[in-house]
N, C-alpha and C. Protein backbone atom coordinates (compact mmCIF):
# COMPACT_ATOMS: atom_id res chain seq x y z
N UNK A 1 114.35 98.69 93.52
CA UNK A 1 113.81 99.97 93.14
C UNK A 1 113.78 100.87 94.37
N UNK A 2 114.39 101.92 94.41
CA UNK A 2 114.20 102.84 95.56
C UNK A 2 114.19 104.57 94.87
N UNK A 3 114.52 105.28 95.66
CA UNK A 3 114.31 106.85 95.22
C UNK A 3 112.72 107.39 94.51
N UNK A 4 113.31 107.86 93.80
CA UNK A 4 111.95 108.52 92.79
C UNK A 4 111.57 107.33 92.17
N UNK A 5 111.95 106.49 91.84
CA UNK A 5 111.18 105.25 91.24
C UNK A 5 110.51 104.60 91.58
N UNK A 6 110.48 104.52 92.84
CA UNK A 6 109.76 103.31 93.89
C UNK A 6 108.51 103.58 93.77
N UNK A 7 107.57 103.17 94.15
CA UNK A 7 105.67 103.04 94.26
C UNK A 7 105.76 102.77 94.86
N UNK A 8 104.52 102.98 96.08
CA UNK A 8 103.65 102.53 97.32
C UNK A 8 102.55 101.66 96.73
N UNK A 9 102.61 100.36 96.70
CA UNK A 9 101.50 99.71 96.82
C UNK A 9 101.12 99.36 98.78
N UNK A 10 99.46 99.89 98.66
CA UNK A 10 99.03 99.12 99.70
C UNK A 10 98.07 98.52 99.51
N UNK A 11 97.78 97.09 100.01
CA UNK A 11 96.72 96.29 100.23
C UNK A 11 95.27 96.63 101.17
N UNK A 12 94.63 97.19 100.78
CA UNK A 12 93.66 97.08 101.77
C UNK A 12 92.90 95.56 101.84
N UNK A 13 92.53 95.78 103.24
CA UNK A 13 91.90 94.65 103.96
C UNK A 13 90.52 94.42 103.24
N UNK A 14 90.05 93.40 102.74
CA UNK A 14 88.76 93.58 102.07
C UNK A 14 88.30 94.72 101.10
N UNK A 15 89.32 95.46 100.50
CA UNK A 15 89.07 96.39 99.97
C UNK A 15 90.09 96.56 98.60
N UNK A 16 90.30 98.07 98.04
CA UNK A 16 91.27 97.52 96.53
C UNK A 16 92.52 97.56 97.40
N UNK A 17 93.66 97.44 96.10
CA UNK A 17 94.80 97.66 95.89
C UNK A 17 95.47 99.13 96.20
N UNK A 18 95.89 99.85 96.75
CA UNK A 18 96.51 101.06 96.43
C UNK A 18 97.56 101.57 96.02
N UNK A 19 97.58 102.11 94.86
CA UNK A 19 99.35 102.21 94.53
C UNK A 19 98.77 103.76 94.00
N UNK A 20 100.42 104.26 94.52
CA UNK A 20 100.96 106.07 94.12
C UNK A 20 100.83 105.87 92.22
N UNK A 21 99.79 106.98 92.09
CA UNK A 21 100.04 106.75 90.46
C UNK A 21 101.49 107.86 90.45
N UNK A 22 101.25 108.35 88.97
CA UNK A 22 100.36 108.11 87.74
C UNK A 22 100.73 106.44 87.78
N UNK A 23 99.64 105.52 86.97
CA UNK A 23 99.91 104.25 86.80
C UNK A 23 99.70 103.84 85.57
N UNK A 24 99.98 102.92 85.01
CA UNK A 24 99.53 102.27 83.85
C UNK A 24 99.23 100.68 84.19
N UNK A 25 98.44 100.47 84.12
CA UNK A 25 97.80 99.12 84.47
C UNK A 25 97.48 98.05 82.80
N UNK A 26 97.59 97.06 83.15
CA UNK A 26 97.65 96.08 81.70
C UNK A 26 96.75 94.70 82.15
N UNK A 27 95.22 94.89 81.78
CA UNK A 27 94.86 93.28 82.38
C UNK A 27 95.10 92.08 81.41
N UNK A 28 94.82 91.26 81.89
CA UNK A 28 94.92 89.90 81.70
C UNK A 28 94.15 89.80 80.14
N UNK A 29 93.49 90.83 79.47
CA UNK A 29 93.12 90.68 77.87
C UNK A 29 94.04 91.57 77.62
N UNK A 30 95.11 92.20 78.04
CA UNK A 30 96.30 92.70 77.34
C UNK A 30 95.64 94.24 77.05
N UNK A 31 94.75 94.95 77.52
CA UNK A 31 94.32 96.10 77.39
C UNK A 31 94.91 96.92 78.19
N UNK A 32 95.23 98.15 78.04
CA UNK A 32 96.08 99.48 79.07
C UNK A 32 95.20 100.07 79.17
N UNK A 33 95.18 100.40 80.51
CA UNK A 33 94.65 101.52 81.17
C UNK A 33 95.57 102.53 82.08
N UNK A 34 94.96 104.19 81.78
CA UNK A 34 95.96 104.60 82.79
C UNK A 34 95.48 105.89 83.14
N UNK A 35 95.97 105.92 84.28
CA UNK A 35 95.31 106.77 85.39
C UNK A 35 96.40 107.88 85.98
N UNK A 36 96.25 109.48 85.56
CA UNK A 36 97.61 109.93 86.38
C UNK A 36 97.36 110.77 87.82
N UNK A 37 96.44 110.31 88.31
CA UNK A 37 95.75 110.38 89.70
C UNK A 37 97.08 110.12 90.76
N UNK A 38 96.75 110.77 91.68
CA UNK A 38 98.16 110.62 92.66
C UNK A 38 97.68 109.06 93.37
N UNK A 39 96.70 108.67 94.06
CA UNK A 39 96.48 107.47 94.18
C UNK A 39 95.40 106.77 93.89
N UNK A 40 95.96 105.47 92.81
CA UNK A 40 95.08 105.13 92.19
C UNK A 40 94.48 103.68 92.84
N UNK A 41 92.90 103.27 93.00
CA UNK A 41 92.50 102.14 93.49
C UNK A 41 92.29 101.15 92.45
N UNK A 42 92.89 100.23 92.89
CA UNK A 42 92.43 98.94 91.76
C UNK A 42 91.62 97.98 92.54
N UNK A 43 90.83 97.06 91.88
CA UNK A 43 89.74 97.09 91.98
C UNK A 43 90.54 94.91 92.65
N UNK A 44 90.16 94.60 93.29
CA UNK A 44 90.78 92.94 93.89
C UNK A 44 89.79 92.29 94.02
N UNK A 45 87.91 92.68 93.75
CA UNK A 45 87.33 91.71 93.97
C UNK A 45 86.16 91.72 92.74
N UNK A 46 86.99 92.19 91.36
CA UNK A 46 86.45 92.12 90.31
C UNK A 46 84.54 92.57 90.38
N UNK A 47 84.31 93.44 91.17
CA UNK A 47 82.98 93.23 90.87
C UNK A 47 82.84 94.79 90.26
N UNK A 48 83.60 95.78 90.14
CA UNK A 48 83.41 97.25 89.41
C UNK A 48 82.99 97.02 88.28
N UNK A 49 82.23 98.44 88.15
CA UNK A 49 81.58 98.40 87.00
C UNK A 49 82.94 99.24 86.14
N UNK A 50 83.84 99.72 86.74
CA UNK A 50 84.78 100.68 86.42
C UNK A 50 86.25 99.50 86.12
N UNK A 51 85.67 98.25 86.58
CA UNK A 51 87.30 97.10 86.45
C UNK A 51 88.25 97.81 85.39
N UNK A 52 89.45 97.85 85.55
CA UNK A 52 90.04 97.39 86.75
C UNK A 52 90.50 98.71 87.64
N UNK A 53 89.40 99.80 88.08
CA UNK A 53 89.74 100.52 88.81
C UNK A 53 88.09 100.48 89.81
N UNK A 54 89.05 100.42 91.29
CA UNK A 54 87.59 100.32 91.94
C UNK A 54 86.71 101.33 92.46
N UNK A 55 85.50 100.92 92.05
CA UNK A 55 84.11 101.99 92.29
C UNK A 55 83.54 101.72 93.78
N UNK A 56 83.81 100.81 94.41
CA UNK A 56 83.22 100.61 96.47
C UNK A 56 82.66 99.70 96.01
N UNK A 57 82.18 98.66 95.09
CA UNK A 57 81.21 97.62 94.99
C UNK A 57 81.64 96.84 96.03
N UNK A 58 82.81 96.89 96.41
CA UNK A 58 82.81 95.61 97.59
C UNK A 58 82.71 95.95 99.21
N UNK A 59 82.34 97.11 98.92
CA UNK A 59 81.16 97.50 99.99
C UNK A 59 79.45 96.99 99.97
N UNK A 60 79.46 96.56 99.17
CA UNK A 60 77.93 96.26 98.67
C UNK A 60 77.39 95.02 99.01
N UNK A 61 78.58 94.00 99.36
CA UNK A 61 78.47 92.61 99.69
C UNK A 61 77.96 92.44 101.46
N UNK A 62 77.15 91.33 101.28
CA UNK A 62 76.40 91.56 102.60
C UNK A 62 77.61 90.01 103.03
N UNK A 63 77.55 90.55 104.47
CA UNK A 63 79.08 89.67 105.46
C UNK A 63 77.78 88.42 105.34
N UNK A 64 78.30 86.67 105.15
CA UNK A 64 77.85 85.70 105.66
C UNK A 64 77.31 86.05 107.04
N UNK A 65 78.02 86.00 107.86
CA UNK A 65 77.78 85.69 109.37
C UNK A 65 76.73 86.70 110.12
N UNK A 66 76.35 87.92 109.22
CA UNK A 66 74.94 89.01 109.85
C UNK A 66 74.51 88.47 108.95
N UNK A 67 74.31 88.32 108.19
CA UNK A 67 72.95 87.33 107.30
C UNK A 67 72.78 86.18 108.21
N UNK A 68 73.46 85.17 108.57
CA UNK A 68 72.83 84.54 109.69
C UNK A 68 72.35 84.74 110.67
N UNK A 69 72.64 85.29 111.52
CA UNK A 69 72.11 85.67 112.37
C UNK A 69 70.98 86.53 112.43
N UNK A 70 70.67 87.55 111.05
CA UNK A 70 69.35 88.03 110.97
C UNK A 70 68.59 86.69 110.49
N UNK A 71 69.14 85.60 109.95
CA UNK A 71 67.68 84.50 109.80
C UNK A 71 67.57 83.74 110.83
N UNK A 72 68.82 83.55 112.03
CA UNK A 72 68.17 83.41 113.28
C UNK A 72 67.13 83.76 114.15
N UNK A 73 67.44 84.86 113.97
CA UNK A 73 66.80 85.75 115.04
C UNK A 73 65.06 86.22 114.50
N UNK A 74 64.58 85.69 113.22
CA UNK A 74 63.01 85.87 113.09
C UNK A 74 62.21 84.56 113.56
């Protein structure tokens, strides 16, 4: 696939999916969704309330390793 056809998917690091819409997305219960947003986020750590497009919930997750260390450190 190249030219006008091609899509940009990018991966963010701990974060969604990014692909150049418009998109049409199809999950795993066979439902369509579609978005004609120039870039659309999908959602990789299932916790949106918006699945399968992501809302920042996985910003919301507290890192293991500063949770330890704040129960160290009392």
């Amino acid at each position: 696939m190249t030219g006008q056809n091609a899509r940009r998917v990018t991966v963010v690091p701990n974060g969604p999916v990014l692909v150049e819409g418009p998109v049409e997305l199809v999950t795993d219960d066979g439902e369509t969704h579609t978005s004609d947003r120039f870039v659309v986020a999908v959602c990789a750590c299932r916790r949106s309330k918006r699945f399968p497009f992501c809302d920042t919930s996985h910003r919301k997750r507290v890192r293991t390793d500063v949770a330890e260390h704040r129960d160290d450190s009392s």
